[in-house]
C-alpha atoms as a PDB file:
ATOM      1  CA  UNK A   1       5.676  10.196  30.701  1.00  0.00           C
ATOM      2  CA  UNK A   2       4.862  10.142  26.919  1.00  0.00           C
ATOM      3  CA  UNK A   3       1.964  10.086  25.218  1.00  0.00           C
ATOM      4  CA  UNK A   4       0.845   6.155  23.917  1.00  0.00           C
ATOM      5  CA  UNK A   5       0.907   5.853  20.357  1.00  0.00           C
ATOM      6  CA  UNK A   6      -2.189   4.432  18.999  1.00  0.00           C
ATOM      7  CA  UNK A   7      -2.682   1.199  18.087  1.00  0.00           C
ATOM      8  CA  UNK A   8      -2.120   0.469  14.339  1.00  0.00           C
ATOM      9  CA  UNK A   9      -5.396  -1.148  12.548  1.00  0.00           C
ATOM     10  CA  UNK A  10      -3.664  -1.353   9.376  1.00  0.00           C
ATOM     11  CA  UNK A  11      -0.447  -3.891  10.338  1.00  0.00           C
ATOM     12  CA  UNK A  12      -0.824  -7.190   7.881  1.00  0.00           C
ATOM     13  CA  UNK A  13      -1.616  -7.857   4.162  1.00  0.00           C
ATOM     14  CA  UNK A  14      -4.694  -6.501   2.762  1.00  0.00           C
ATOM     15  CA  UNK A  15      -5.695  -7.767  -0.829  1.00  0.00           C
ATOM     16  CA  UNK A  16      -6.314  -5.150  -3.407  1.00  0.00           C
ATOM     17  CA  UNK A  17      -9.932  -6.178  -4.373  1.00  0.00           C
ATOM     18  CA  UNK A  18     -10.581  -3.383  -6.942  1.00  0.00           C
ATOM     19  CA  UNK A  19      -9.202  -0.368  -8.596  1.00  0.00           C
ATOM     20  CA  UNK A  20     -10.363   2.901 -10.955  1.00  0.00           C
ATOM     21  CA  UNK A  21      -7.815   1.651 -13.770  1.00  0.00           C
ATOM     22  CA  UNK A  22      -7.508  -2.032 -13.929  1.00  0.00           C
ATOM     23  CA  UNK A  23     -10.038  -5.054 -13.416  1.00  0.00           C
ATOM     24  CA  UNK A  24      -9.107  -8.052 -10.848  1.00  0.00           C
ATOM     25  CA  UNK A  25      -7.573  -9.855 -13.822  1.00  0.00           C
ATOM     26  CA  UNK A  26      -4.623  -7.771 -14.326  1.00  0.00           C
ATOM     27  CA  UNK A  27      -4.815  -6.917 -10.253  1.00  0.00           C
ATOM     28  CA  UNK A  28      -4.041 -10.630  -9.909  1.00  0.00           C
ATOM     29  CA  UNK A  29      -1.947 -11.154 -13.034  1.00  0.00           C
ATOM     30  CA  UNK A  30       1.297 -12.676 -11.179  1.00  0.00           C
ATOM     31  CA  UNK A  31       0.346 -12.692  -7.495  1.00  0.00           C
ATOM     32  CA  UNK A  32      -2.957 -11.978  -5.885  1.00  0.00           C
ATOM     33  CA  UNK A  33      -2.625  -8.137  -5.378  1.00  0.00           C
ATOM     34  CA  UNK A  34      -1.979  -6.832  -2.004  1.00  0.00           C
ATOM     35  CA  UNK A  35      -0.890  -3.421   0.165  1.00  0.00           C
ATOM     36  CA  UNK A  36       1.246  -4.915   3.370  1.00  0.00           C
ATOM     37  CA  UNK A  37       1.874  -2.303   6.706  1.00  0.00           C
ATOM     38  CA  UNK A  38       4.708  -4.133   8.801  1.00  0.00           C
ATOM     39  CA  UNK A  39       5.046  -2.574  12.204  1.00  0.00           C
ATOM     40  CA  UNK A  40       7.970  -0.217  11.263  1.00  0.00           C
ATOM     41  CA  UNK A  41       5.745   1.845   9.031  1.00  0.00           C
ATOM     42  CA  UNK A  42       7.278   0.477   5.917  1.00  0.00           C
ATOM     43  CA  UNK A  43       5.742  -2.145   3.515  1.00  0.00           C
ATOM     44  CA  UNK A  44       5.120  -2.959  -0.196  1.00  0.00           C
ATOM     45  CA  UNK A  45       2.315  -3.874  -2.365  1.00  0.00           C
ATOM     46  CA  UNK A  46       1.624  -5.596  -5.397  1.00  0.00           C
ATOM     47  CA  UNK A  47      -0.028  -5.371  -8.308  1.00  0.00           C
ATOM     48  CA  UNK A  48      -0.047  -6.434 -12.185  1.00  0.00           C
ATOM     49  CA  UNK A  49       3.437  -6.765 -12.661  1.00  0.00           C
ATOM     50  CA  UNK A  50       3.949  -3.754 -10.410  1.00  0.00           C
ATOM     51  CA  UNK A  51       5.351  -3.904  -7.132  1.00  0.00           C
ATOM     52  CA  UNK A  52       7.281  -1.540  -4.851  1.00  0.00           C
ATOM     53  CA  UNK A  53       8.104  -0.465  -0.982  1.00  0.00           C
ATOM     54  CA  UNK A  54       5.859   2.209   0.803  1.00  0.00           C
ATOM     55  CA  UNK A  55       6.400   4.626   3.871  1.00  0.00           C
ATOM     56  CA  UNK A  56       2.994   4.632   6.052  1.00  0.00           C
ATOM     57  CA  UNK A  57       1.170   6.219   8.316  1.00  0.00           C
ATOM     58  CA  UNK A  58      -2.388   5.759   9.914  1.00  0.00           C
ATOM     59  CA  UNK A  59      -4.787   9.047  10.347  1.00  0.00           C
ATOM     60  CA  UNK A  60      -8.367   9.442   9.397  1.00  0.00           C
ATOM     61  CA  UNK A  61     -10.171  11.372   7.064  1.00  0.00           C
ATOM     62  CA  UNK A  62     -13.544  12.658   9.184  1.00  0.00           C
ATOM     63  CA  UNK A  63     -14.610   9.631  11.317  1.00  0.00           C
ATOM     64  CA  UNK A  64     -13.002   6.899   8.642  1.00  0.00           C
ATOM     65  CA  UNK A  65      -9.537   5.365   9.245  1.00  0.00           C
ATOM     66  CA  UNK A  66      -7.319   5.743   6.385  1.00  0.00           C
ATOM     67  CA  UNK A  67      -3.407   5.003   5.147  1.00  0.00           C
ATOM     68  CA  UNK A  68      -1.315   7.619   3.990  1.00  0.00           C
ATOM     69  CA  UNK A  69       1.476   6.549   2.206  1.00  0.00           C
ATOM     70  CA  UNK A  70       4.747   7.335  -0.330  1.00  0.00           C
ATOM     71  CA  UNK A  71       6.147   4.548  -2.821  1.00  0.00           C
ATOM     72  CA  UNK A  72       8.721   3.632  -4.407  1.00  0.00           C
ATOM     73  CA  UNK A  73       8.240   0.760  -6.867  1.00  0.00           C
ATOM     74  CA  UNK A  74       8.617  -0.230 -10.844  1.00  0.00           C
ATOM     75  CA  UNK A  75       6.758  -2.235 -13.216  1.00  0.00           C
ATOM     76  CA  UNK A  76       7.678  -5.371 -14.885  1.00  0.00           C
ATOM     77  CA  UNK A  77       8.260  -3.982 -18.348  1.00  0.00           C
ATOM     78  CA  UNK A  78      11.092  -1.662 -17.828  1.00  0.00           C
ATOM     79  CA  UNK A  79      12.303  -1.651 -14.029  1.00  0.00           C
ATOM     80  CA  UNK A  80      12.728   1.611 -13.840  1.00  0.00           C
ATOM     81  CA  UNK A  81      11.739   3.084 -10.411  1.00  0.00           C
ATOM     82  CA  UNK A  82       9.114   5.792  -9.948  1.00  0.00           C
ATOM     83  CA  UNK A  83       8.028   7.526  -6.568  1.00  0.00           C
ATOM     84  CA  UNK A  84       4.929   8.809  -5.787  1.00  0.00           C
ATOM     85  CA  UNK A  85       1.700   9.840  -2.698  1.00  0.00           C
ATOM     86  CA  UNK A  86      -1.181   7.554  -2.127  1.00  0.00           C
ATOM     87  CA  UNK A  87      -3.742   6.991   0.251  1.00  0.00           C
ATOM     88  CA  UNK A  88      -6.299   4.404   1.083  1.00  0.00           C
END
């Protein structure tokens, strides 16, 4: 019999309640800005007037959970898409 995956922590929408470049303002400029982990490992997030899908996984880094993730997404002004690695 195979192994149980673990239980995923991170499932839901989590609101983005700071970051190193913006301030809550433009966070929150069109919707309150948010990361969501659907149970498929795919989500999106928004921010600003950016928004875009991510591919997910849970691990830890040390004894702290954490979210690893790739994105796809584009920002308001142009639409052009841009990929990218992130983590939380």
């Amino acid at each position: 019999m195979g192994k149980a995956k673990p239980k995923n922590w991170a499932l839901g929408r989590w609101s983005i309640d700071s970051m190193s470049m913006w301030d809550k303002d433009y966070i929150d400029e069109e919707v309150p800005g948010y990361f969501e982990f659907g149970t498929d490992d795919l989500g999106s997030f928004q921010f600003g007037y950016v928004q875009g899908d991510v591919d997910y996984r849970v691990t830890g880094r040390g004894d702290k959970p954490a979210v690893e993730f790739s994105f796809e997404g584009g920002d308001g002004a142009d639409g052009a898409p841009w990929p990218g690695r992130g983590g939380l």
